[in-house]
C-alpha atoms as a PDB file:
ATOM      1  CA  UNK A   1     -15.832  -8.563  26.219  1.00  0.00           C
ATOM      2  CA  UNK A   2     -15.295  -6.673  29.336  1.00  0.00           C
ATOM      3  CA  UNK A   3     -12.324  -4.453  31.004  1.00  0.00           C
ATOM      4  CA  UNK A   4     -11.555  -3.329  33.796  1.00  0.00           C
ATOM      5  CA  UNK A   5     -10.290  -0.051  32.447  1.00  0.00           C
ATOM      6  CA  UNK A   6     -14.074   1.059  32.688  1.00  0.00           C
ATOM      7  CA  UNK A   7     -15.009   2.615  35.678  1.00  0.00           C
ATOM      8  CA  UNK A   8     -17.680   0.592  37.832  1.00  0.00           C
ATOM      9  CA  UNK A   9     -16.571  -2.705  35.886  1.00  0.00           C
ATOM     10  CA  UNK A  10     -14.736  -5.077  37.994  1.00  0.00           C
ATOM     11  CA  UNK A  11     -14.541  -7.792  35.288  1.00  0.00           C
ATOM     12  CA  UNK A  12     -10.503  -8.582  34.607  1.00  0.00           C
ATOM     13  CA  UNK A  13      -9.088  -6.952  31.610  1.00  0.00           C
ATOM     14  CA  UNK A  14      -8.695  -9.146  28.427  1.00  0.00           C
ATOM     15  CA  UNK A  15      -5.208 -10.061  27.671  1.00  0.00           C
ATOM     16  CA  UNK A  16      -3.779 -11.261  24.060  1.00  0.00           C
ATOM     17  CA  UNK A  17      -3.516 -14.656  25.705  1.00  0.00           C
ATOM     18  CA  UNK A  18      -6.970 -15.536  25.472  1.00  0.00           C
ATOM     19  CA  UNK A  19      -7.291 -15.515  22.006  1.00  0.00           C
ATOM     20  CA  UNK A  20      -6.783 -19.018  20.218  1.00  0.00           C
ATOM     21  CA  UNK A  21      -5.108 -17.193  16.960  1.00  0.00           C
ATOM     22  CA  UNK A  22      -2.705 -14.352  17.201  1.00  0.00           C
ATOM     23  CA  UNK A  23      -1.740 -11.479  14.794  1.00  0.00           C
ATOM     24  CA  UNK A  24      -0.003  -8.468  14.134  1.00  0.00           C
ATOM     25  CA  UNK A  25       0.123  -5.477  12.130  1.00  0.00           C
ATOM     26  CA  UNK A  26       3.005  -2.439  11.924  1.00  0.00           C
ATOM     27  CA  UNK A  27       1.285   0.628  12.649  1.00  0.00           C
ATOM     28  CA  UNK A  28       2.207   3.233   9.041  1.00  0.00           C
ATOM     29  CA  UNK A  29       2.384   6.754   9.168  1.00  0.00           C
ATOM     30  CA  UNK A  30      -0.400   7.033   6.950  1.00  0.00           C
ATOM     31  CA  UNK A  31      -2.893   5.541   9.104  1.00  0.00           C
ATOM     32  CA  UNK A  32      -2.421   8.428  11.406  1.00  0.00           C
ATOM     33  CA  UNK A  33      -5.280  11.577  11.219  1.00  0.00           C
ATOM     34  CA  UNK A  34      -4.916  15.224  12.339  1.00  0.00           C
ATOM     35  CA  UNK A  35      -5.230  14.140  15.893  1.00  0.00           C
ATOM     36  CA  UNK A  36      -2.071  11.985  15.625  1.00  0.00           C
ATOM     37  CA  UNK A  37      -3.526   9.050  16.576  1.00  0.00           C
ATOM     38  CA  UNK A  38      -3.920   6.005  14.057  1.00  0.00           C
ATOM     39  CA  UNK A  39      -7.751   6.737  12.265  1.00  0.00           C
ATOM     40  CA  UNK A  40     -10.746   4.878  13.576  1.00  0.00           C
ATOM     41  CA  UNK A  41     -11.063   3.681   9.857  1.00  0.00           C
ATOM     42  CA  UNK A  42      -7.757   1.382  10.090  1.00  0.00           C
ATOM     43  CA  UNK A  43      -8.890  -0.583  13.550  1.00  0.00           C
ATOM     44  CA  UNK A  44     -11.346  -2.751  10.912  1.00  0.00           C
ATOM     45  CA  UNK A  45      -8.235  -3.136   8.487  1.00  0.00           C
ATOM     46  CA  UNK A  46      -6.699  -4.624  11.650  1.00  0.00           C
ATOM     47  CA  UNK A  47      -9.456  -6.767  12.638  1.00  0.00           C
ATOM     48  CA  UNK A  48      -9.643  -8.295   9.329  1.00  0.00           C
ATOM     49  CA  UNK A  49      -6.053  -9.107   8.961  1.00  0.00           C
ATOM     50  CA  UNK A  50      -6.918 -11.536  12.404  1.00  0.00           C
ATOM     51  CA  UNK A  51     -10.315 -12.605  11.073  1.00  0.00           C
ATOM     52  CA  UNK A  52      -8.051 -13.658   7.467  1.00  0.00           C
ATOM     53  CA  UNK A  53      -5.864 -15.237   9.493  1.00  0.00           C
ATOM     54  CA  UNK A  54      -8.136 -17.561  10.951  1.00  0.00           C
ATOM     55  CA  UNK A  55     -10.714 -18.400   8.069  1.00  0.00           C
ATOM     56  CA  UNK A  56      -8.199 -18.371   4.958  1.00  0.00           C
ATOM     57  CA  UNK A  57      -4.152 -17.919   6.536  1.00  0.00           C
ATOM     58  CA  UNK A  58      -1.813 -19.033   8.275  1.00  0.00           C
ATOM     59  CA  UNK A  59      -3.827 -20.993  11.090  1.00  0.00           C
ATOM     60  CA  UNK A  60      -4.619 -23.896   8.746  1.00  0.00           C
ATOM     61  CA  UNK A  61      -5.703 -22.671   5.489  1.00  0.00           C
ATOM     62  CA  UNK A  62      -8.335 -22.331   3.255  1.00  0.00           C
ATOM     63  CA  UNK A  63     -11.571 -23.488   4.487  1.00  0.00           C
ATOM     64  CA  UNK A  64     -13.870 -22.443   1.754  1.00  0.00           C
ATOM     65  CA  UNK A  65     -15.782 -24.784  -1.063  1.00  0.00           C
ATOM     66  CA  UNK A  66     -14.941 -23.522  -4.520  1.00  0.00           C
ATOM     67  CA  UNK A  67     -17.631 -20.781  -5.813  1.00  0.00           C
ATOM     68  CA  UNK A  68     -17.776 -19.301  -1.928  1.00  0.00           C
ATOM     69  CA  UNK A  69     -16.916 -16.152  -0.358  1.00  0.00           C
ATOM     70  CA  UNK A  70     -17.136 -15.062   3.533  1.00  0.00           C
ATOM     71  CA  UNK A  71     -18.975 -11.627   3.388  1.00  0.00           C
ATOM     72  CA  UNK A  72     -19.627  -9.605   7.098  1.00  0.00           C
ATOM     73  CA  UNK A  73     -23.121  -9.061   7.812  1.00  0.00           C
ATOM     74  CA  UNK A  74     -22.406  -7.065  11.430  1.00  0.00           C
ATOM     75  CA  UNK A  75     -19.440  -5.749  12.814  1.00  0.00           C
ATOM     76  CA  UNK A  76     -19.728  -4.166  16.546  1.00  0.00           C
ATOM     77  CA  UNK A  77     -16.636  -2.589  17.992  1.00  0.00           C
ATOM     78  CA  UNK A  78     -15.454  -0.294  21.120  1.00  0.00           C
ATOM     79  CA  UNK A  79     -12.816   1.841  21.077  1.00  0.00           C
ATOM     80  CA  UNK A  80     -11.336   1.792  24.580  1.00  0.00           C
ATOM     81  CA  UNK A  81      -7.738   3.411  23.876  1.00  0.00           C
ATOM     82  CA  UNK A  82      -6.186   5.856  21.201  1.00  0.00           C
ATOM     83  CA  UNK A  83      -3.252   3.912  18.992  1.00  0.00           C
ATOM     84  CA  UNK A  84       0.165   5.853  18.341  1.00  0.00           C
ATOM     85  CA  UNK A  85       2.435   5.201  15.132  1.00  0.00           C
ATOM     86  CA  UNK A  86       5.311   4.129  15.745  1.00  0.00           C
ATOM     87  CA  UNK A  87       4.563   0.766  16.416  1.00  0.00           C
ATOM     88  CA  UNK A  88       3.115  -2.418  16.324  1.00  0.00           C
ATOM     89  CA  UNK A  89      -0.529  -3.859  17.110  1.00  0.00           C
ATOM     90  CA  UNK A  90      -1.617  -7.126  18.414  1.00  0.00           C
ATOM     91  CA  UNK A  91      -4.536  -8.944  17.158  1.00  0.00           C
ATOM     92  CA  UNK A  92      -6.350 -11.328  19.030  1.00  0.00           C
ATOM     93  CA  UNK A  93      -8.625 -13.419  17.034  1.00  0.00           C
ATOM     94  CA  UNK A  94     -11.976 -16.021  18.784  1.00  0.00           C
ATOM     95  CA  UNK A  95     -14.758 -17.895  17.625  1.00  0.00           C
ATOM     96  CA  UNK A  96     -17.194 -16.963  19.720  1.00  0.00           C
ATOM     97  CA  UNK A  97     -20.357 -19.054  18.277  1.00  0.00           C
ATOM     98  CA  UNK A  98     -20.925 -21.821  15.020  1.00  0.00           C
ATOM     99  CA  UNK A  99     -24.205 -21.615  13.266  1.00  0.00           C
ATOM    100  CA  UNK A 100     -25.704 -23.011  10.172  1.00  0.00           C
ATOM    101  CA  UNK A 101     -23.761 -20.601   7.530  1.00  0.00           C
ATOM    102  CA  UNK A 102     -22.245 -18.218   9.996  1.00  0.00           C
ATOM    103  CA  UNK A 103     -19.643 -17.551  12.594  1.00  0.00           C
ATOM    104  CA  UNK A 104     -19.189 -15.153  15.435  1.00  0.00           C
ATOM    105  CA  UNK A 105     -15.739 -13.619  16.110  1.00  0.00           C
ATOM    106  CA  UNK A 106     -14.537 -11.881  19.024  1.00  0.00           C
ATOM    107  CA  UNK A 107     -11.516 -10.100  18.411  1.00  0.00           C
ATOM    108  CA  UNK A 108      -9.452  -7.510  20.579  1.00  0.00           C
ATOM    109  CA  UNK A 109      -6.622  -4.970  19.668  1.00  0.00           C
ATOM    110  CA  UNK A 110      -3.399  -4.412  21.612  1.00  0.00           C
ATOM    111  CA  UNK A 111      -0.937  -1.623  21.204  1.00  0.00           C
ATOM    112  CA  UNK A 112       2.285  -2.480  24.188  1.00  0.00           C
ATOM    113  CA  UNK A 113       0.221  -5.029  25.615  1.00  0.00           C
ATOM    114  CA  UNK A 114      -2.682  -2.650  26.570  1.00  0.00           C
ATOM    115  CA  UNK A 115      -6.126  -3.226  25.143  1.00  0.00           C
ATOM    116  CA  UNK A 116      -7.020  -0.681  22.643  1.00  0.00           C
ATOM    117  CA  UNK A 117     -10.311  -1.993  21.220  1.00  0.00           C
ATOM    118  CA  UNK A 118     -12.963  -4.573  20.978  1.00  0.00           C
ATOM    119  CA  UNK A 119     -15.368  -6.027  18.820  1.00  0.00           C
ATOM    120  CA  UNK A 120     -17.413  -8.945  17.737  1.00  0.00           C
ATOM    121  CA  UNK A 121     -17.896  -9.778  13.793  1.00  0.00           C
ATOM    122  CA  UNK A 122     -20.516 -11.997  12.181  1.00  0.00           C
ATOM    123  CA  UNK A 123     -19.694 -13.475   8.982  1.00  0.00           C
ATOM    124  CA  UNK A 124     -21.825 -15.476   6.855  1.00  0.00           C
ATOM    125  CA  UNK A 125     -20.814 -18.165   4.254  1.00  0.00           C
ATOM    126  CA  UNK A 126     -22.464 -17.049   0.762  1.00  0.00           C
ATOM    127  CA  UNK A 127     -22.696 -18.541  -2.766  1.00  0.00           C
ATOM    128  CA  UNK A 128     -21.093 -16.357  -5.439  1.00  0.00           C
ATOM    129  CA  UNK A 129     -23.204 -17.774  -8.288  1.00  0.00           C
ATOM    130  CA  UNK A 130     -26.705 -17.086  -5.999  1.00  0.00           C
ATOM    131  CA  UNK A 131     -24.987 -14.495  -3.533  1.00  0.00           C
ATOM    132  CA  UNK A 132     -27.290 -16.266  -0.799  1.00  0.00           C
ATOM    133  CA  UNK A 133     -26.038 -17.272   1.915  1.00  0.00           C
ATOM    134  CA  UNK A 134     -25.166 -21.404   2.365  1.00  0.00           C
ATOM    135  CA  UNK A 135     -24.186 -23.986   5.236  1.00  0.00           C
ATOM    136  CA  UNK A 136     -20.907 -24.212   6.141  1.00  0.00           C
ATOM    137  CA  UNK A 137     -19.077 -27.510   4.953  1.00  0.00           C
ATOM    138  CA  UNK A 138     -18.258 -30.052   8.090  1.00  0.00           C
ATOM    139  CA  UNK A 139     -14.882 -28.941   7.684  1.00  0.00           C
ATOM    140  CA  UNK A 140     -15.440 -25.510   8.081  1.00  0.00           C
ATOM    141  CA  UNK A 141     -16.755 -26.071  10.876  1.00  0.00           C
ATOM    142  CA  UNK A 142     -14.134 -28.448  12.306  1.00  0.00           C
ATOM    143  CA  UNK A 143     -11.844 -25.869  11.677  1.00  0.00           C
ATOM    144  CA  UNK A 144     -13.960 -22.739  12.952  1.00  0.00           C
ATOM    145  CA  UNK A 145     -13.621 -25.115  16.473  1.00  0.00           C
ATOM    146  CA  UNK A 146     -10.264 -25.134  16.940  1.00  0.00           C
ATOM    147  CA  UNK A 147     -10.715 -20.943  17.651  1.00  0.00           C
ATOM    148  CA  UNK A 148     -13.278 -21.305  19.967  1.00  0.00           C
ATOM    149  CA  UNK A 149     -12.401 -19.538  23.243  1.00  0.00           C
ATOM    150  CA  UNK A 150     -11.212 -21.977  25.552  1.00  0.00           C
ATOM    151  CA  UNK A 151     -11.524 -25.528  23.163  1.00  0.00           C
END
């Protein structure tokens, strides 16, 4: 995910209207740190509350089999601006690719419209009984589609 915020990069800036799902979270006063600024630590809170909005929420509902869990197995992100409480963030949530037992998320924070970070999360469908990992039913993956940037 590029922006054109970086110097030398003349790729367009993402905007929230890319992303298939949509999400927000208010900003507390506790996720500030001595810098005023809202902690590094929160930005994955934020990402999962886009990533659980997708695979278990409000975009269509529960898409695991009984005796399954979604566990992350890589989680890359950029910070490209600092976040200020008060406020609000936007999530934007994307499949990015489908595999056997795994998805790919891209995923983008937005404090007043500006992008304030990036990152791309791989989750992998597991068996709670083995805790190995297992395919995704068909419609998992039906669903998982309906997020993929520009379906």
């Amino acid at each position: 995910m590029a922006d054109s915020s970086k110097e030398g990069n003349s790729t367009p800036a993402l905007r929230l209207e890319e992303f298939p799902s949509r999400s927000y979270d208010k900003l507390r006063y506790g996720d500030t740190d001595r810098q005023g600024h809202i902690n590094n630590a929160v930005f994955t809170t934020m990402l999962e509350t886009g990533r659980v909005e997708v695979l278990l929420g409000g975009n269509g509902g529960l898409i695991l089999p009984p005796g399954s869990a979604f566990v992350i197995v890589k989680l890359s992100m950029e910070f490209r601006a600092e976040i200020h409480w008060p406020g609000r963030v936007d999530i934007g949530t994307r499949v990015k690719a489908i595999g056997r037992s795994s998805a790919t998320f891209e995923q983008a924070i937005f404090q007043d419209g500006r992008l304030a970070a990036t990152a791309e999360t791989v989750i992998v469908q597991m068996n709670e009984g083995t805790r190995r990992s297992e395919p995704l039913a068909p419609e998992a993956v039906a669903h998982l589609q309906r997020f993929v940037a520009g379906a």
